[in-house]
Protein backbone atom coordinates (compact mmCIF):
# COMPACT_ATOMS: atom_id res chain seq x y z
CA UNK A 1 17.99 13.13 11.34
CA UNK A 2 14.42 14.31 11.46
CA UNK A 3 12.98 15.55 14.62
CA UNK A 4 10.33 12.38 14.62
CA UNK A 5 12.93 9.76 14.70
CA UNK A 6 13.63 9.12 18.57
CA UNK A 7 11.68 7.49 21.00
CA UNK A 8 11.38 11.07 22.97
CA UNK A 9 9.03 11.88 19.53
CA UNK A 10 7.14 8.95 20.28
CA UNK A 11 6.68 8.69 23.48
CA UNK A 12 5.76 12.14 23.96
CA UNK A 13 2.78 11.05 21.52
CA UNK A 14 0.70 9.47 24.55
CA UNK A 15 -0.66 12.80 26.00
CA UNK A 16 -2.90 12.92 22.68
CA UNK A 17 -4.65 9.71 24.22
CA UNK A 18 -5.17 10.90 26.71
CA UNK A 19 -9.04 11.25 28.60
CA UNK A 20 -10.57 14.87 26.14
CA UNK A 21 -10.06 17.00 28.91
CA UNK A 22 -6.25 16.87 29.23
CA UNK A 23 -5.29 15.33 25.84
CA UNK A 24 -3.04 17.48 23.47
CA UNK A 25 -3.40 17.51 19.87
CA UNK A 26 -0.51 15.88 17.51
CA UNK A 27 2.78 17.59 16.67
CA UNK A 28 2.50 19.60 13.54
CA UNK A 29 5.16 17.69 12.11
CA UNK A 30 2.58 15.06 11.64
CA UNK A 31 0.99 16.59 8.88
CA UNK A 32 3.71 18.36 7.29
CA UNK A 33 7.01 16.74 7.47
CA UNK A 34 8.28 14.87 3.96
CA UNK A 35 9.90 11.54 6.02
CA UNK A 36 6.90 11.68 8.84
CA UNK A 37 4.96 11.03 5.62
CA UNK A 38 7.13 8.50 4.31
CA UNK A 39 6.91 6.71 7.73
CA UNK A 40 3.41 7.00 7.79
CA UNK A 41 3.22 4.78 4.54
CA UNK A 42 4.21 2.06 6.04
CA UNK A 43 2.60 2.90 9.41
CA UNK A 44 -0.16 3.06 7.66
CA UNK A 45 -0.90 3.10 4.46
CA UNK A 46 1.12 -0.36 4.18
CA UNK A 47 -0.87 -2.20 6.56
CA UNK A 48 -4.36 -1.15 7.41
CA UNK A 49 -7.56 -1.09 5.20
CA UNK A 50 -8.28 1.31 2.52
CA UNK A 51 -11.61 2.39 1.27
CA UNK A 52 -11.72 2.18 -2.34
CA UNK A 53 -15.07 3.05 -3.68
CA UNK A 54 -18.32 1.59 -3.65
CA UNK A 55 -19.59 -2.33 -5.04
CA UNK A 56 -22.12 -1.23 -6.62
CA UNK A 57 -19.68 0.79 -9.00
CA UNK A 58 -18.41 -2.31 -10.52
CA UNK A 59 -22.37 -4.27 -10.53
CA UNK A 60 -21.61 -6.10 -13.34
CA UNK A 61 -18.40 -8.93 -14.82
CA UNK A 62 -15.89 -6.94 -16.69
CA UNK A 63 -16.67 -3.48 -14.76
CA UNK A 64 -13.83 -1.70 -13.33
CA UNK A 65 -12.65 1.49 -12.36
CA UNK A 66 -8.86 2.78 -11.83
CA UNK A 67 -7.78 4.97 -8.28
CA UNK A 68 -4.48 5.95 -6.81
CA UNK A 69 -3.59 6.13 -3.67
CA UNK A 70 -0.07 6.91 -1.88
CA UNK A 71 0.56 7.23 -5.56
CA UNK A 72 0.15 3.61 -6.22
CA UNK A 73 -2.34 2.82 -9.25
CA UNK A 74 -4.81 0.35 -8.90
CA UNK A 75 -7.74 -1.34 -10.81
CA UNK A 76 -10.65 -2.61 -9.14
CA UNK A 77 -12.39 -4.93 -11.29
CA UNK A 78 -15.18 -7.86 -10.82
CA UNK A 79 -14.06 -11.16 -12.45
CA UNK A 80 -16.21 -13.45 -14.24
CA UNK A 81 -16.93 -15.09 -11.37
CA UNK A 82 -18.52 -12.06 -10.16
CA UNK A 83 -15.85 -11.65 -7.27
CA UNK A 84 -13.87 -8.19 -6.73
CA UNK A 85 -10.84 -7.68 -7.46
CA UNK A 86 -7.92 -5.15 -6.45
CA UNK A 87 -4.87 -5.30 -8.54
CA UNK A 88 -1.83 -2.80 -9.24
CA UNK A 89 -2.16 -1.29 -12.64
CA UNK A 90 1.47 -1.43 -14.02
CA UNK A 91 2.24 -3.39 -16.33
CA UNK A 92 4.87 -6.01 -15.37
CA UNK A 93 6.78 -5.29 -18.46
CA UNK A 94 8.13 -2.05 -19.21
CA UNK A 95 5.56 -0.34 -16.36
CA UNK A 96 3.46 1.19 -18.20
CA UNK A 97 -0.48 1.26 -16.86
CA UNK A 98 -2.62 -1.20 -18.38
CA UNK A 99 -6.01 0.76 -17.04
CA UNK A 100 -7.44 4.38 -17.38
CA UNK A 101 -10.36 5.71 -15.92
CA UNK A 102 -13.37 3.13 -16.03
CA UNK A 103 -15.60 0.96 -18.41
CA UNK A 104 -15.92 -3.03 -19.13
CA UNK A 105 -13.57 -4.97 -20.65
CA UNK A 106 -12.68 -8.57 -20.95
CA UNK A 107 -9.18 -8.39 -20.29
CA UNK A 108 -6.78 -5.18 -19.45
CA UNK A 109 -4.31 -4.78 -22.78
CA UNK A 110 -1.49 -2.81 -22.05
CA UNK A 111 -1.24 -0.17 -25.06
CA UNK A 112 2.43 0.39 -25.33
CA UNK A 113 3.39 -3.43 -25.99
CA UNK A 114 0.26 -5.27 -25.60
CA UNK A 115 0.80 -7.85 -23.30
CA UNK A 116 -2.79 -8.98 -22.26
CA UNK A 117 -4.39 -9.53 -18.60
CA UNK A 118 -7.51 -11.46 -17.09
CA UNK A 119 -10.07 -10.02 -15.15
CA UNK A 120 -8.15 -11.54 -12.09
CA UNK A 121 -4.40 -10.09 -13.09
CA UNK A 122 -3.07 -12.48 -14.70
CA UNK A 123 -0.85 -12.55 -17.74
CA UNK A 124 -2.29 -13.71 -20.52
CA UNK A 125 -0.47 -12.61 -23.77
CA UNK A 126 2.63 -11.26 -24.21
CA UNK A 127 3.31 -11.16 -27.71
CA UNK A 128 7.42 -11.91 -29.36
CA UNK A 129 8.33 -13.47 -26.18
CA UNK A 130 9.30 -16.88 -27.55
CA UNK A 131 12.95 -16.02 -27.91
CA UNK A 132 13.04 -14.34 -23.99
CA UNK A 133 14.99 -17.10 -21.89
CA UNK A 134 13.40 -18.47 -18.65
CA UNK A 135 10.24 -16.29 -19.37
CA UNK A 136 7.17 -17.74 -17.74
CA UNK A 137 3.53 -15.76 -18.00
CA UNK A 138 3.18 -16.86 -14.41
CA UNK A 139 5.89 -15.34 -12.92
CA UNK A 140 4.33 -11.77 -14.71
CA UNK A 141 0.93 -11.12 -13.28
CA UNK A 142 -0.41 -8.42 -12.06
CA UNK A 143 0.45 -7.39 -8.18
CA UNK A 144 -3.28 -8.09 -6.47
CA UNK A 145 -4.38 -6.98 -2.80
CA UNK A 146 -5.99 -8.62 -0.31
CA UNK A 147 -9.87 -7.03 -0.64
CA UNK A 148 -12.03 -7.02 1.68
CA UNK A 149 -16.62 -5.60 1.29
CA UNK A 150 -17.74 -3.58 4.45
CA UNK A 151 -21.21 -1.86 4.21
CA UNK A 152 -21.48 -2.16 0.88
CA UNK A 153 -17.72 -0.32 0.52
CA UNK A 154 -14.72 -1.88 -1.35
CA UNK A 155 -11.71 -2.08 1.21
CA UNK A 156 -8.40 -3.41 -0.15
CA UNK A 157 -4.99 -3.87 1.95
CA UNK A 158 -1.46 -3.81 0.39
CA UNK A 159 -0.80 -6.60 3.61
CA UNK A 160 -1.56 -9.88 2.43
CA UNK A 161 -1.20 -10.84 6.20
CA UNK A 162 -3.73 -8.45 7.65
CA UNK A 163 -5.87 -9.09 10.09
CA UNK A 164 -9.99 -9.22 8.41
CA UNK A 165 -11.60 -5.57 8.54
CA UNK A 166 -15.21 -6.35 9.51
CA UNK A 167 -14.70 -8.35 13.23
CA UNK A 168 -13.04 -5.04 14.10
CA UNK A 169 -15.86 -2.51 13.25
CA UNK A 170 -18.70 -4.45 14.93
CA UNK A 171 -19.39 -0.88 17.01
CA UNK A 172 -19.91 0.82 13.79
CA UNK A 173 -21.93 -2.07 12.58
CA UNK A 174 -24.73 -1.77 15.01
CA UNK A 175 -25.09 1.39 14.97
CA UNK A 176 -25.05 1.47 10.93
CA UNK A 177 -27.43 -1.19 10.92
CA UNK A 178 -30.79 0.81 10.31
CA UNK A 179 -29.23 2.32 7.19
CA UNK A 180 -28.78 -0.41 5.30
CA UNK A 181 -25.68 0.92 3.77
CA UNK A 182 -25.05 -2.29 1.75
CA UNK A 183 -28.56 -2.29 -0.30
CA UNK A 184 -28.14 2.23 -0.17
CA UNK A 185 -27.98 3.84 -3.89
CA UNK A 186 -26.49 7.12 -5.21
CA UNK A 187 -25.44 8.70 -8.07
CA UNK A 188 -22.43 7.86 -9.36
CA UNK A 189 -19.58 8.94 -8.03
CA UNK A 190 -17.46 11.98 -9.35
CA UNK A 191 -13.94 12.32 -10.05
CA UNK A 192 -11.80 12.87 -7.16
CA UNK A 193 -10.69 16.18 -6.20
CA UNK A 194 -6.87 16.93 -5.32
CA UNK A 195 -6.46 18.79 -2.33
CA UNK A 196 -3.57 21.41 -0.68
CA UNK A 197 -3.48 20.07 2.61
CA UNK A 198 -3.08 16.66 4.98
CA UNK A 199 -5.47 14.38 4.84
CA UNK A 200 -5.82 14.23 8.34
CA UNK A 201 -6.85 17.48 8.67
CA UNK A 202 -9.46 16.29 6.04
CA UNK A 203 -10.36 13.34 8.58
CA UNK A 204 -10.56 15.52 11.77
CA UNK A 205 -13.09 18.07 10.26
CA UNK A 206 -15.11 15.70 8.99
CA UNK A 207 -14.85 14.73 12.69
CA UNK A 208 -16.05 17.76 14.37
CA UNK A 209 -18.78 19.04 15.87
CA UNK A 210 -16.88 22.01 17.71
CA UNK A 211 -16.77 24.25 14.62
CA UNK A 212 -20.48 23.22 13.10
CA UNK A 213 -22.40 26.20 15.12
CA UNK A 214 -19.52 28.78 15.25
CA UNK A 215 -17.85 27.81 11.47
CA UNK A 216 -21.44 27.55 10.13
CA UNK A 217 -23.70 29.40 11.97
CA UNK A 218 -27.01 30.12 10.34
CA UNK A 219 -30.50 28.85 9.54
CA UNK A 220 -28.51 25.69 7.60
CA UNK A 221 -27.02 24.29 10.47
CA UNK A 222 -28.14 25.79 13.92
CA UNK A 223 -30.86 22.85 13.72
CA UNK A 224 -27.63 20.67 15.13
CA UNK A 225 -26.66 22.02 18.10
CA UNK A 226 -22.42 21.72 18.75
CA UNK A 227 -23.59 21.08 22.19
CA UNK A 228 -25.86 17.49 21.73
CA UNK A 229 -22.99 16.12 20.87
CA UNK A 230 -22.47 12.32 21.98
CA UNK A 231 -19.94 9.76 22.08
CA UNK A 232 -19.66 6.10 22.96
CA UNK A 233 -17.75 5.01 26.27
CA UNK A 234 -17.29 1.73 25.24
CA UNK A 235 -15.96 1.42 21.63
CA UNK A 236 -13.80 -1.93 21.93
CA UNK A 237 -9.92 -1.45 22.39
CA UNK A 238 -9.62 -3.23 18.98
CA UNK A 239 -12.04 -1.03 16.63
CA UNK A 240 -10.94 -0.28 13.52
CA UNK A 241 -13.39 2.43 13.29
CA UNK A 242 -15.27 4.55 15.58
CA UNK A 243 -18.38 7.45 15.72
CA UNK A 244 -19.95 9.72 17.38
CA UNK A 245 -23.40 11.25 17.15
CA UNK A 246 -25.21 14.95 17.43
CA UNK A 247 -29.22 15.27 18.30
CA UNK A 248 -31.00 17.63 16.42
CA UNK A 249 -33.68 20.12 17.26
CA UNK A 250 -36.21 18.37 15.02
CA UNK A 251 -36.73 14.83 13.54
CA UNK A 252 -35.21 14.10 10.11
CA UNK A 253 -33.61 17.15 9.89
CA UNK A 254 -32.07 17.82 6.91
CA UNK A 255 -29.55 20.51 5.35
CA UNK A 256 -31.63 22.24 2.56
CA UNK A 257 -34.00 25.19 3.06
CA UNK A 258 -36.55 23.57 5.11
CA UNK A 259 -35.00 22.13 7.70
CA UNK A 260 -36.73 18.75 6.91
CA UNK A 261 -36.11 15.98 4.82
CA UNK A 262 -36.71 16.26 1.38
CA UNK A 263 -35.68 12.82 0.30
CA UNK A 264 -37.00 9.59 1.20
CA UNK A 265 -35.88 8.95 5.07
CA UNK A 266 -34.33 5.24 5.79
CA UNK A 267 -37.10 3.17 6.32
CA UNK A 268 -35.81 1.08 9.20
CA UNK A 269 -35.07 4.38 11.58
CA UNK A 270 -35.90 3.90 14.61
CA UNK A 271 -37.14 7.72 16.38
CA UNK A 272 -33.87 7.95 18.28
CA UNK A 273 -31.95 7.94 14.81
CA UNK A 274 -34.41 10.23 12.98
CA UNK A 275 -33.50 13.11 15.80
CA UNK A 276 -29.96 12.49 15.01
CA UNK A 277 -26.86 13.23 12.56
CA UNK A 278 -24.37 10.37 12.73
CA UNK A 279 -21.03 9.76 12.04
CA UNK A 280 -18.96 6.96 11.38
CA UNK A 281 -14.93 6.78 10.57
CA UNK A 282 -13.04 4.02 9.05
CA UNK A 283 -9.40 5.64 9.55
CA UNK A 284 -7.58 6.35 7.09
CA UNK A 285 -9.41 6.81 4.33
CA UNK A 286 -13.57 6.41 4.68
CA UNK A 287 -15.55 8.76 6.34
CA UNK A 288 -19.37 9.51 6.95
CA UNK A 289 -21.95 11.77 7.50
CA UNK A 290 -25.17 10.35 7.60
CA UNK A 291 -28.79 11.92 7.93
CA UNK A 292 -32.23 10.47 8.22
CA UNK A 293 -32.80 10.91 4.23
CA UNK A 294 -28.91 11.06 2.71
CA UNK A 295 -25.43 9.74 3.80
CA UNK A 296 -22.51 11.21 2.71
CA UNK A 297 -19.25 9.46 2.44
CA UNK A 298 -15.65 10.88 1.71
CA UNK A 299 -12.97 8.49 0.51
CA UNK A 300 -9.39 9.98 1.26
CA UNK A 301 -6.45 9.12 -0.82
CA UNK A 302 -3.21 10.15 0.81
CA UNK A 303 -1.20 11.81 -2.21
CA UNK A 304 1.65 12.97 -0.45
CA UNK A 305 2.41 14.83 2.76
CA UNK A 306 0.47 18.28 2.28
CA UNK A 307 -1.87 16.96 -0.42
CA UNK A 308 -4.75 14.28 -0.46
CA UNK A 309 -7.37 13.07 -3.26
CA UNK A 310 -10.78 13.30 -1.86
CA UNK A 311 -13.65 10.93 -3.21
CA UNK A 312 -17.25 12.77 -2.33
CA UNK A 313 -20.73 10.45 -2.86
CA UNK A 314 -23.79 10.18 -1.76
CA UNK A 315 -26.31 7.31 -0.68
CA UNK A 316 -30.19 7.30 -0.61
CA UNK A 317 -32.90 4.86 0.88
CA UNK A 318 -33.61 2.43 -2.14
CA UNK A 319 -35.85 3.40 -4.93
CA UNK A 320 -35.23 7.25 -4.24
CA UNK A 321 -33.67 7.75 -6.84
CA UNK A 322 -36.56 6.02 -9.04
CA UNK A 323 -38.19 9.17 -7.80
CA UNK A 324 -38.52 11.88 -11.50
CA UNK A 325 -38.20 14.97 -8.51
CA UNK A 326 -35.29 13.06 -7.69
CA UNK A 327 -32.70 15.28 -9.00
CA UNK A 328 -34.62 18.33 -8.13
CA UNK A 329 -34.77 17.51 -4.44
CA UNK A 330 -31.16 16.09 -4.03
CA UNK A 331 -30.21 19.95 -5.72
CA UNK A 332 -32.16 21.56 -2.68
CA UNK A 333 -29.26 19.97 -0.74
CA UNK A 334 -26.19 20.55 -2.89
CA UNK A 335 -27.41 24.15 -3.46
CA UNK A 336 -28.15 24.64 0.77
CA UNK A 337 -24.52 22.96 1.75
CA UNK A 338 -22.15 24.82 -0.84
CA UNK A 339 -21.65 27.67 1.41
CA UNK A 340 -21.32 24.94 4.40
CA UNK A 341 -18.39 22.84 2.48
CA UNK A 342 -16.67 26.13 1.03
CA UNK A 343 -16.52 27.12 4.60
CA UNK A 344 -15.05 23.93 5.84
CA UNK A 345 -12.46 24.16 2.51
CA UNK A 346 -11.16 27.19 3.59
CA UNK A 347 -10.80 26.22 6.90
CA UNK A 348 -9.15 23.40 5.80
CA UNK A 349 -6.88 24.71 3.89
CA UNK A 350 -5.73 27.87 6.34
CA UNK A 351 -5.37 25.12 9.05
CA UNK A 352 -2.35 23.45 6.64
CA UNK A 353 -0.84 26.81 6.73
CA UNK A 354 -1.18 27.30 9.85
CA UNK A 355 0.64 23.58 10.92
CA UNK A 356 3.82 25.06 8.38
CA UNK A 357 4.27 28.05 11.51
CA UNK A 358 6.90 28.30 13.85
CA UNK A 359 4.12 29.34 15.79
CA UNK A 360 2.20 25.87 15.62
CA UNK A 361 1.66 24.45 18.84
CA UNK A 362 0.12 21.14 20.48
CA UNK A 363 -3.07 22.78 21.10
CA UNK A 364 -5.84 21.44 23.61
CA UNK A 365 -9.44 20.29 22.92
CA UNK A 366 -13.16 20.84 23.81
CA UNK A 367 -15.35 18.40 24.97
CA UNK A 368 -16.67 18.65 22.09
CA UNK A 369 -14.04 17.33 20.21
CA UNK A 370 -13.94 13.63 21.85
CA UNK A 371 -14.17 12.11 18.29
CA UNK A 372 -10.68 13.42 17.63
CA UNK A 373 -9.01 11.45 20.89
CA UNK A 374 -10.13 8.63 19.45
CA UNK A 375 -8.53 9.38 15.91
CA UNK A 376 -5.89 9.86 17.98
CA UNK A 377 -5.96 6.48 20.12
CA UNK A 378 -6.31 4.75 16.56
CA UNK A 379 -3.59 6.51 14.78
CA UNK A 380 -0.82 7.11 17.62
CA UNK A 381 -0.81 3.43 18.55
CA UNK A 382 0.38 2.69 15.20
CA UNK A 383 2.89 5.38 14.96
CA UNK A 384 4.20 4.16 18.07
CA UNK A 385 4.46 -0.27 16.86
CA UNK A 386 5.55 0.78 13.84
CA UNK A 387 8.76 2.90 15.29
CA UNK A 388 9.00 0.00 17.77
CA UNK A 389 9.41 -2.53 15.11
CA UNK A 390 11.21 0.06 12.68
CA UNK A 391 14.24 -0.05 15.61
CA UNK A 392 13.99 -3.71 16.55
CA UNK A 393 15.18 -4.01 12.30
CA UNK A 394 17.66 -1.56 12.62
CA UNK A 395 15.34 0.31 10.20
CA UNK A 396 15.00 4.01 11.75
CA UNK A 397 18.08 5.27 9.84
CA UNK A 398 16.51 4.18 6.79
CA UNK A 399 13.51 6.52 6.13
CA UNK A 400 12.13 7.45 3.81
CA UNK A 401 10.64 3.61 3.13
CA UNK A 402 9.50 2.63 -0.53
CA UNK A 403 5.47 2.91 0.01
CA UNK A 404 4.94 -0.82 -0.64
């Protein structure tokens, strides 16, 4: 038996919810272990809302574009009705995948035996199949998910009894709200990028601001002091998301050479925001970074238990990118942050080796690090209904589960 599978495991799992200052961080198992990942599938992965990509990839009928995640392939397509759709991409035949990267099409043909598919996953053609007894096109369709838009973001849930996304982020909503995330434009958005480590370590530096002036010290970054960090007392027991937020020495700062934006800032801004970095987490799989003139979003696939896929885009006020310096300006930032996200990589991936030790212990936090306790609340209280319900089935001796 694993050493996650008892309700010791479990309940020992509450002193990372704990208030900052006497919290403990989770086991190392958590992001290491083969059957923790397994559980956390259906913990997870099974049940909650996953980020996909953006709406605005798929603008017009026909578009789609093909992701994995948990090793599941999906398409995400937009019908002819102009609705979005999330549907698995194996064929119901002999499995093969009816959908490769991206484009427009008019229906998905499966190339090994061509049976045919609408826009909305259903089976259209299957050629020679007169003779097949009891063989009805309906009973063939495509495996869809329940999908769900959210700031302009394509969530999608393998539950088709899950609770709706958007009631539960109203905390991120307002204080998103000046960004206009839903109308926000970027370039488009670049293959993923396999990773050697958890994807929660991923999640959690992306959530702190303990690191940003020791990690990154330097002219780049010292313009966001570790210690203006702030974070909301009164996200709603219910969130599905949460955020914290870190002033800045100067309005719209920006990370490029000048310190300053160099982009279009959001229009709608009020002061307050423009002497802040924000950011906002959608557990597990959408997080952002957002600054007065660019936002930066990371989708996370989970890909198994000491590897994730990692989505990087950006978003910019409208008409910035109509801008012909527009390129020029946007490589002021990529050039200034390289050395800030090869830093974080590093980190990154040293901190997975690190969670393999003997040595690895449940280490203790900052106050700095408040954003993290409430990854934890959100996470831990999952681990913990899932095992609940996992016994109550006579399911704990079964892991690991099938993902879906």
């Amino acid at each position: 038996m694993a050493g996650f599978q008892s309700d010791a495991f479990f309940d020992q799992l509450d002193s990372s919810t704990r208030g900052i200052e006497s919290a403990d961080t989770l086991p190392p198992l958590c992001y290491t272990d083969p059957e923790f990942y397994e559980f956390e599938k259906e913990a997870l992965f099974n049940h909650e809302w996953l980020c996909l990509g953006r709406a605005d990839q798929i603008p017009e009928a026909g578009d789609y574009f093909t992701t994995t995640i948990i090793g599941e392939p999906l398409i995400v397509a937009r019908n002819r009705a102009g609705d979005i759709k999330v549907m698995s991409a194996v064929c119901q035949h002999r499995a093969m995948l009816v959908a490769e990267g991206q484009g427009n099409t008019r229906a998905f043909l499966c190339p090994y035996h061509h049976w045919a598919y609408s826009l909305d996953g259903d089976l259209i053609g299957a050629p020679e199949m007169e003779r097949t007894e009891n063989f009805d096109k309906k009973d063939f369709c495509l495996p869809t998910l329940k999908v769900e838009l959210w700031q302009g973001f394509i969530f999608a849930n393998f539950d088709p009894e899950a609770e709706p996304l958007a009631p539960r982020l109203t905390a991120c909503d307002d204080v998103l709200a000046n960004y206009d995330l839903e109308n926000a434009k970027g370039p488009e958005l670049p293959e993923g990028v396999r990773y050697p480590w958890n994807w929660k370590v991923m999640m959690e530096n992306n959530n702190d601001g303990y690191h940003a002036n020791r990690l990154h010290h330097g002219p780049l970054h010292d313009f966001v002091p570790s210690g203006l960090a702030e974070f909301p007392e009164d996200l709603p027991e219910n969130t599905a998301g949460y955020y914290r937020t870190n002033g800045t020495l100067h309005p719209d700062a920006s990370f490029n050479p000048t310190q300053k934006a160099v982009l279009p800032v959001f229009p709608k801004l009020t002061d307050a925001e423009r002497n802040r970095f924000l950011f906002v987490n959608v557990p597990p799989t959408l997080s952002l970074v957002l600054t007065s003139d660019l936002v930066m979003f990371l989708i996370l696939r989970a890909d198994g238990p000491e590897h994730h896929i990692n989505d990087t885009g950006i978003l910019c006020a409208p008409g910035a990118m109509d801008d012909p310096s527009f390129q020029l300006r946007l490589d002021m930032i990529y050039n200034a942050t390289a050395n800030i996200v090869a830093q974080d990589l590093h980190v990154d991936e040293q901190v997975q080796k690190g969670l393999r030790s003997r040595y690895a212990v449940r280490g203790r936090y900052s106050w700095q690090e408040r954003a993290q306790t409430d990854f934890n609340d959100w996470v831990v209280k999952r681990y913990q209904t899932t095992w609940e319900r996992m016994k109550a089935q006579g399911r704990d001796q079964q892991i690991p589960l099938r993902a879906v």
